[in-house]
Protein backbone atom coordinates (compact mmCIF):
# COMPACT_ATOMS: atom_id res chain seq x y z
CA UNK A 1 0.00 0.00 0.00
CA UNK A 2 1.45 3.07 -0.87
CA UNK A 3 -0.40 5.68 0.75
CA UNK A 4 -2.39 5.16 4.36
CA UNK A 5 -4.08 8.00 6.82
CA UNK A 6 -4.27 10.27 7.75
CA UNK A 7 -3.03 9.33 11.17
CA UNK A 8 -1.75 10.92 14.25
CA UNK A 9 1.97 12.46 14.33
CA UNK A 10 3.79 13.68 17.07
CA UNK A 11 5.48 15.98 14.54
CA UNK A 12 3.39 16.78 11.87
CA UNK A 13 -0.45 16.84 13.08
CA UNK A 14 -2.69 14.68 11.10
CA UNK A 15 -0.25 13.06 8.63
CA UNK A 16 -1.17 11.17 5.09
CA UNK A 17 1.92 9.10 4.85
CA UNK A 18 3.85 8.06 1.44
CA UNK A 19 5.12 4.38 1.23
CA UNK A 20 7.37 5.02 -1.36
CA UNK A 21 9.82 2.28 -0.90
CA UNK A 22 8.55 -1.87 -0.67
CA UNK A 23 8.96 -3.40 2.81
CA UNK A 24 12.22 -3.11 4.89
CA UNK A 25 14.67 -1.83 2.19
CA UNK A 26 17.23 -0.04 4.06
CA UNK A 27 20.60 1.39 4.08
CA UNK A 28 20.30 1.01 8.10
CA UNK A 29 19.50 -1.87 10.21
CA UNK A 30 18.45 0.33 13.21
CA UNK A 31 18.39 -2.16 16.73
CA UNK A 32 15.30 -0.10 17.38
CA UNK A 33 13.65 0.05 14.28
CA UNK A 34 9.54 -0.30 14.37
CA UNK A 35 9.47 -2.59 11.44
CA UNK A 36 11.70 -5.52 12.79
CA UNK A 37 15.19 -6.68 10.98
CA UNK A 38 15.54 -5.16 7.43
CA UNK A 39 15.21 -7.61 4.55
CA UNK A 40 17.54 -6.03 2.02
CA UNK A 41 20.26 -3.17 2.51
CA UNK A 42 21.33 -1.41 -0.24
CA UNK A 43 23.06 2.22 -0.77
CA UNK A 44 22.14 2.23 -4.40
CA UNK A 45 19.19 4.62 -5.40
CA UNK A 46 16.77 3.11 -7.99
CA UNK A 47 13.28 3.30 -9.07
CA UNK A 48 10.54 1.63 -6.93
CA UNK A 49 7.33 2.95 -7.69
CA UNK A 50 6.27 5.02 -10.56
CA UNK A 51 5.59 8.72 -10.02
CA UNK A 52 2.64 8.23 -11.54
CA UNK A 53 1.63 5.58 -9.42
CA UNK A 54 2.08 6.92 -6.31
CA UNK A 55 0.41 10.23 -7.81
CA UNK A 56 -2.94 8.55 -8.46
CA UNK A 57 -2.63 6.23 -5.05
CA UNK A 58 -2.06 9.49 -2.53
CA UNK A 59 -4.69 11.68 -4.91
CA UNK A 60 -7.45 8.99 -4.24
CA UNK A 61 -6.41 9.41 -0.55
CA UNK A 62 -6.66 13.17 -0.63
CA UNK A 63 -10.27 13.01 -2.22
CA UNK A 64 -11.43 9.71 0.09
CA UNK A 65 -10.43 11.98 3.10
CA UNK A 66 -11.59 15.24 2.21
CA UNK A 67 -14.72 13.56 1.48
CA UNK A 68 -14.76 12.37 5.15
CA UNK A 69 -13.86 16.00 6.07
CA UNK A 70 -10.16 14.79 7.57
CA UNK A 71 -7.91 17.10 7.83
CA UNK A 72 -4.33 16.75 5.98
CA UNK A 73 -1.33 19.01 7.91
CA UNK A 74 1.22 17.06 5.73
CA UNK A 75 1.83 14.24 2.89
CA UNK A 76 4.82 12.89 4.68
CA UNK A 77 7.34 10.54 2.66
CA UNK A 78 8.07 7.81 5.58
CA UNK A 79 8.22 4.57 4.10
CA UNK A 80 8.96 0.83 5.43
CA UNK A 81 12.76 1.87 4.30
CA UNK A 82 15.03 4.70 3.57
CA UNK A 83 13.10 7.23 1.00
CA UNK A 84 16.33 8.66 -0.69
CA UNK A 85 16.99 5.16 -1.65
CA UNK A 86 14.34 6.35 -4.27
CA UNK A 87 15.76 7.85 -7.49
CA UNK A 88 12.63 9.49 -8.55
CA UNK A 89 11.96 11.23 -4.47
CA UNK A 90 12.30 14.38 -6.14
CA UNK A 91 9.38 13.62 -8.92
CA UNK A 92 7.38 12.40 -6.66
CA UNK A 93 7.40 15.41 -3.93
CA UNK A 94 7.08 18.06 -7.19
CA UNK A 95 3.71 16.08 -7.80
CA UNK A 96 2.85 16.32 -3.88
CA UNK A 97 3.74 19.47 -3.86
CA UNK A 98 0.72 20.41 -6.27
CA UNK A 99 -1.71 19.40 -4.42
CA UNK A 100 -1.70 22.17 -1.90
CA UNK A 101 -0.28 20.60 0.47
CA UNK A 102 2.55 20.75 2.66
CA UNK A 103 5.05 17.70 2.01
CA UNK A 104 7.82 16.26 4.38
CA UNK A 105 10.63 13.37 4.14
CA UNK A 106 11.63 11.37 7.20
CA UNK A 107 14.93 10.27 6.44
CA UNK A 108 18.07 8.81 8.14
CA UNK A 109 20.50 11.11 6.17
CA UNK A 110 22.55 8.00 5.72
CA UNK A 111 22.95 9.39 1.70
CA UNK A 112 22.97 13.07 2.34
CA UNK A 113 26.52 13.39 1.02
CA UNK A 114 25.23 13.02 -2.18
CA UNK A 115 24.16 15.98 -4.22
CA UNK A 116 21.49 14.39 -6.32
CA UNK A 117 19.98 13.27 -2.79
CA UNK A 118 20.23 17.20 -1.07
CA UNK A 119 18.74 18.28 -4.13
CA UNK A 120 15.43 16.01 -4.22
CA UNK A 121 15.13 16.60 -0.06
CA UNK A 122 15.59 20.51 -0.68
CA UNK A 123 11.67 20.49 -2.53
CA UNK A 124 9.62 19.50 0.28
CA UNK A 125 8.79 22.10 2.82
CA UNK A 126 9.97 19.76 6.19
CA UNK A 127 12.67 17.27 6.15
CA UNK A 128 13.49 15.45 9.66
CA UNK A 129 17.31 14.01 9.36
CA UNK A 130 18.30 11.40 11.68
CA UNK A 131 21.34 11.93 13.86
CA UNK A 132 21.69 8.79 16.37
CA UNK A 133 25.44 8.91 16.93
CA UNK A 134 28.61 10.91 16.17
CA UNK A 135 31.38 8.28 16.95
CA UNK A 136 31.61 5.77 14.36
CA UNK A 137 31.27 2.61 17.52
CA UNK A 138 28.23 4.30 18.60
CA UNK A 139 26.81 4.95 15.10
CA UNK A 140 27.49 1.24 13.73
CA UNK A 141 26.01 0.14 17.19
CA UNK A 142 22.88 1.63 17.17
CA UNK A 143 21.96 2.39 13.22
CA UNK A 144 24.20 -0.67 11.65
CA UNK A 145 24.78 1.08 8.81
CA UNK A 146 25.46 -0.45 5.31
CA UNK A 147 29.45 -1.47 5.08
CA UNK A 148 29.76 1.30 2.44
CA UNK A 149 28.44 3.87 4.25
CA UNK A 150 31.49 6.39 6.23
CA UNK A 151 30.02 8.69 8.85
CA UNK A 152 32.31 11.86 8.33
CA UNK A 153 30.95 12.15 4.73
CA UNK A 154 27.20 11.87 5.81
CA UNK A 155 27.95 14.86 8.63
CA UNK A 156 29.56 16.96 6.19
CA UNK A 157 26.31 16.10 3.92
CA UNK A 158 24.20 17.04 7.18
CA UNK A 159 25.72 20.44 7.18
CA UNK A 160 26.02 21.04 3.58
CA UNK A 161 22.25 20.26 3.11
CA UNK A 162 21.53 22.62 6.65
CA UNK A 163 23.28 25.67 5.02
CA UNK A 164 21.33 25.50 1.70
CA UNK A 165 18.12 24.20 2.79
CA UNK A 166 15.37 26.59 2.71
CA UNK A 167 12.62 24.53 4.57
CA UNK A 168 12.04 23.51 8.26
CA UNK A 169 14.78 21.08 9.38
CA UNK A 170 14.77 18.62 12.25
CA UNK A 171 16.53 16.27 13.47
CA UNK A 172 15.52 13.12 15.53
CA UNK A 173 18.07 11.19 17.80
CA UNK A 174 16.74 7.96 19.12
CA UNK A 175 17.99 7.45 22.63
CA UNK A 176 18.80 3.92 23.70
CA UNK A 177 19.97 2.83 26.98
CA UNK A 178 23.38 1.34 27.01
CA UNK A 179 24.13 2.96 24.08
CA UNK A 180 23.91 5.90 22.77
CA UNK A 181 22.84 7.63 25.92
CA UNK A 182 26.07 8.35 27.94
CA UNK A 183 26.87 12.22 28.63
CA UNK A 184 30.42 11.94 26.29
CA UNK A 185 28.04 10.83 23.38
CA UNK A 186 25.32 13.17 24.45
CA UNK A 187 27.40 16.10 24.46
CA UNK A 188 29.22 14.80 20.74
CA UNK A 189 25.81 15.19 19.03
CA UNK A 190 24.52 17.93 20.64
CA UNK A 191 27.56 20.00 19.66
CA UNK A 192 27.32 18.63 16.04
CA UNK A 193 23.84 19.44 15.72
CA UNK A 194 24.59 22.90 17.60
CA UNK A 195 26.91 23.86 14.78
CA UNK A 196 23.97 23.92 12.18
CA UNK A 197 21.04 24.85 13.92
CA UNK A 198 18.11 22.97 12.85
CA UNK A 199 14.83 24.58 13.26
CA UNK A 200 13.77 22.16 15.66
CA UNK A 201 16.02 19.15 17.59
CA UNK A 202 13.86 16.41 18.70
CA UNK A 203 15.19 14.00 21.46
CA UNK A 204 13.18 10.60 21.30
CA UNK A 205 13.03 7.20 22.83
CA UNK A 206 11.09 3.93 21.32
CA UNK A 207 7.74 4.66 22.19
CA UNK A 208 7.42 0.90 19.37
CA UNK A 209 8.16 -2.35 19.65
CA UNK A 210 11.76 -2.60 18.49
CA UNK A 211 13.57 -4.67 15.87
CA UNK A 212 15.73 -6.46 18.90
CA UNK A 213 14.02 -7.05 21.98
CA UNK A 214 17.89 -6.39 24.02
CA UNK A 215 16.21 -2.54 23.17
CA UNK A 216 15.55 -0.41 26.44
CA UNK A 217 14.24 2.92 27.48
CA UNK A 218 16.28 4.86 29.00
CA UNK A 219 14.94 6.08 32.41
CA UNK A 220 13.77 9.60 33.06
CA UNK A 221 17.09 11.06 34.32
CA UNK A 222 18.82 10.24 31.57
CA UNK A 223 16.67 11.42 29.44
CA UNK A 224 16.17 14.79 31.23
CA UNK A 225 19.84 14.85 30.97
CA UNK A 226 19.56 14.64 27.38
CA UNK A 227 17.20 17.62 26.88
CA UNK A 228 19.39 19.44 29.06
CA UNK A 229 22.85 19.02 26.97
CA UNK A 230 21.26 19.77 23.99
CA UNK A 231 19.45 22.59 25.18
CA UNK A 232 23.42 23.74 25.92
CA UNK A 233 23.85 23.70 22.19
CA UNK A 234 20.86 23.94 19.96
CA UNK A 235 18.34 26.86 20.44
CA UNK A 236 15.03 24.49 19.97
CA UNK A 237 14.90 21.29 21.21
CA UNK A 238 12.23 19.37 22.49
CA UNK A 239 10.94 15.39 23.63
CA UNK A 240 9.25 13.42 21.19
CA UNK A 241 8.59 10.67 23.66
CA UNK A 242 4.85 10.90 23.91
CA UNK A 243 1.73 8.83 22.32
CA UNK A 244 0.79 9.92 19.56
CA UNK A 245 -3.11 9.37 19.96
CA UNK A 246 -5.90 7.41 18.37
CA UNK A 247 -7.55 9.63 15.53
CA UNK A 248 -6.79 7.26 12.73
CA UNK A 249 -8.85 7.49 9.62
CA UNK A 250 -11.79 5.13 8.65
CA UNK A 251 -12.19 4.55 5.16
CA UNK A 252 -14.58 1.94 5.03
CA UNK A 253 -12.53 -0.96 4.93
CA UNK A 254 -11.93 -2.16 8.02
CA UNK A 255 -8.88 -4.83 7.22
CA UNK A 256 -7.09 -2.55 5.04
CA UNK A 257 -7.31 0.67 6.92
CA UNK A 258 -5.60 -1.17 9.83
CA UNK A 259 -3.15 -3.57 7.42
CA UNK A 260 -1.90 -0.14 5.75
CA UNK A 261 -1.33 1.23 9.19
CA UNK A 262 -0.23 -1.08 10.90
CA UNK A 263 2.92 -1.70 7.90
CA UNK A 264 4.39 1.74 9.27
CA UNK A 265 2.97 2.74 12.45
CA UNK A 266 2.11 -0.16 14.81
CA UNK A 267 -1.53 1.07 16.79
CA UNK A 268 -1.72 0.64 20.47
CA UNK A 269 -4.66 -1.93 21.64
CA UNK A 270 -6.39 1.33 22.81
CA UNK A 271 -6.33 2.90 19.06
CA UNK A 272 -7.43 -0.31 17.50
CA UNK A 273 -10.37 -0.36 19.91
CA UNK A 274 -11.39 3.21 19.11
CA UNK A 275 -10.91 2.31 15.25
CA UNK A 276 -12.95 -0.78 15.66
CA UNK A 277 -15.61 1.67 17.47
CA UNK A 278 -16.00 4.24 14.89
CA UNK A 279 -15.77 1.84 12.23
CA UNK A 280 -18.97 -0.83 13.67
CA UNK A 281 -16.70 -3.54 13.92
CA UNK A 282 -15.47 -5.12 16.74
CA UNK A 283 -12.18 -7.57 17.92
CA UNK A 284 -13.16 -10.57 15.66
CA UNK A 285 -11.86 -8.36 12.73
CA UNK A 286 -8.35 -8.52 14.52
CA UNK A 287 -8.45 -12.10 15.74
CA UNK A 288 -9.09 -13.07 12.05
CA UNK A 289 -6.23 -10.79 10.57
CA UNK A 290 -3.90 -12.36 13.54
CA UNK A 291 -4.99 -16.26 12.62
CA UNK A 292 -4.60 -15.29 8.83
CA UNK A 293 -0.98 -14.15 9.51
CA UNK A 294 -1.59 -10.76 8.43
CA UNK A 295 -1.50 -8.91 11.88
CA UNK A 296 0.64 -9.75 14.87
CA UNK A 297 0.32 -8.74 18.49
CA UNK A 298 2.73 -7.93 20.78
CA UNK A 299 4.02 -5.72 24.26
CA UNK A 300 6.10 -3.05 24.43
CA UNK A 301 6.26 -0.83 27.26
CA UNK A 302 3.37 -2.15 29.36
CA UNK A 303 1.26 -1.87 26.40
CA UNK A 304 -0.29 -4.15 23.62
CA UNK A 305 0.37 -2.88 20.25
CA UNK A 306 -0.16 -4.67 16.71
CA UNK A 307 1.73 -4.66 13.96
CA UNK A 308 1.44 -5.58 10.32
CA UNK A 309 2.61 -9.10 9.11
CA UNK A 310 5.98 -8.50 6.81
């Protein structure tokens, strides 16, 4: 499915997302990763889906939502992989970009060194850029980058693209205990990210079940501690370590609402029970979709959350 929403985001409001890359095609293998192990890592940048394709999937989305009188904030590229991996991004965000609007790329910067790649980001009006790490231990630790991939050059990318870059930028580091989340680290990406000044520097935490289950939160302190060094060095930071809520769309169909979802943002038990409420259905739907292999359940957190069957 290429398009789904709109659901909730934590960054962008009421988000239609933009699947334009298949199922777990990655440059990273991120230990925290929503989606579970990646299936294929590649650096290479090739065509997917047609332009045209995904034009007529997310315009049908637009029309099956405004019909419903949802409201769109953003049409936000975030696919099962890496979007720059996609050699027609740029296409496909000019034909976004028509329909009024705003678009955004989630993206873990792993290819920002390359100019083609800064160019196609540079068109949408809110690119988030991950920075995890800053030593290359910590960085093949948590993201486990592709073998060809080199850290300095996708920094220098970072900064290149921050300098040029006429949108909002963010950046997103994923805190994991253990990791990532000592005070030398801490203080190594906060100065990094201090030296370009995104617009806005989001400190999160897995809030979904991760790829390997050895994944843990880190506690409070630490990640006050966090917010606290960066604030020392970037001018806007802030958590992203809340829920994101339950206003998912309802488009009728029941099993595919929650399939194309659930294949890029696994719903809390709570959500699905609200869905299953506004749409007249109730927990058989999900029982079925579980026995048919097309939904699994599992616990994160202290909560129940399901995810879509790759």
């Amino acid at each position: 499915m290429i398009s789904f929403g709109p659901v909730p985001s934590r960054r962008l409001g009421q988000s239609l997302g933009v699947n334009n890359i298949p199922p777990k095609v990655c440059s990273y293998a991120c230990v925290y990763c929503q989606l579970g192990k990646a299936i294929k890592m590649q650096v290479n940048r090739e065509e997917f889906y047609s332009t045209e394709l995904i034009q007529k999937d997310v315009e049908k989305r637009i029309r099956d939502a405004r019909s419903r009188n949802e409201k769109i904030d953003y049409l936000c590229i975030v696919p099962d992989g890496e979007p720059t991996l996609d050699v027609h991004l740029g296409d496909t965000i000019d034909v976004l970009n028509n329909t009024g609007i705003k678009t955004a790329v989630i993206s873990n910067a792993s290819l920002i060194d390359r100019q083609d790649v800064r160019d196609d980001l540079s068109k949408a009006n809110w690119v988030s850029l991950k920075v995890d790490a800053v030593s290359t231990d910590t960085w093949k630790k948590i993201n486990r980058p592709h073998r060809a991939l080199e850290l300095d050059r996708m920094m220098d990318g970072i900064k290149e693209f921050a300098a040029s870059y006429r949108g909002v930028l963010a950046t997103e580091t994923m805190l994991v205990k253990g990791i990532n989340d000592d005070v030398e680290e801490l203080q190594k990406v906060a100065a990094f990210i201090g030296s370009f000044q995104p617009d806005v520097a989001y400190v999160s935490i897995p809030t979904r079940p991760p790829a390997e289950k050895s994944v843990k939160l880190p506690d409070e302190g630490t990640i006050n501690r966090a917010f606290q060094v960066f604030s020392g060095s970037v001018n806007h930071v802030e958590y992203l370590i809340g829920y994101e809520g339950n206003t998912f769309a309802f488009t009728g169909n029941v099993e595919e609402d929650i399939l194309s979802i659930t294949s890029v943002h696994p719903m809390r038990q709570d959500a699905v029970e609200e869905f299953l409420e506004k749409s007249k259905s109730n927990w058989h739907v999900i029982r079925k979709m579980i026995e048919d292999e097309r939904l699994i359940e599992t616990e994160y957190g202290g909560n129940r959350f399901y995810m879509r069957k790759l």
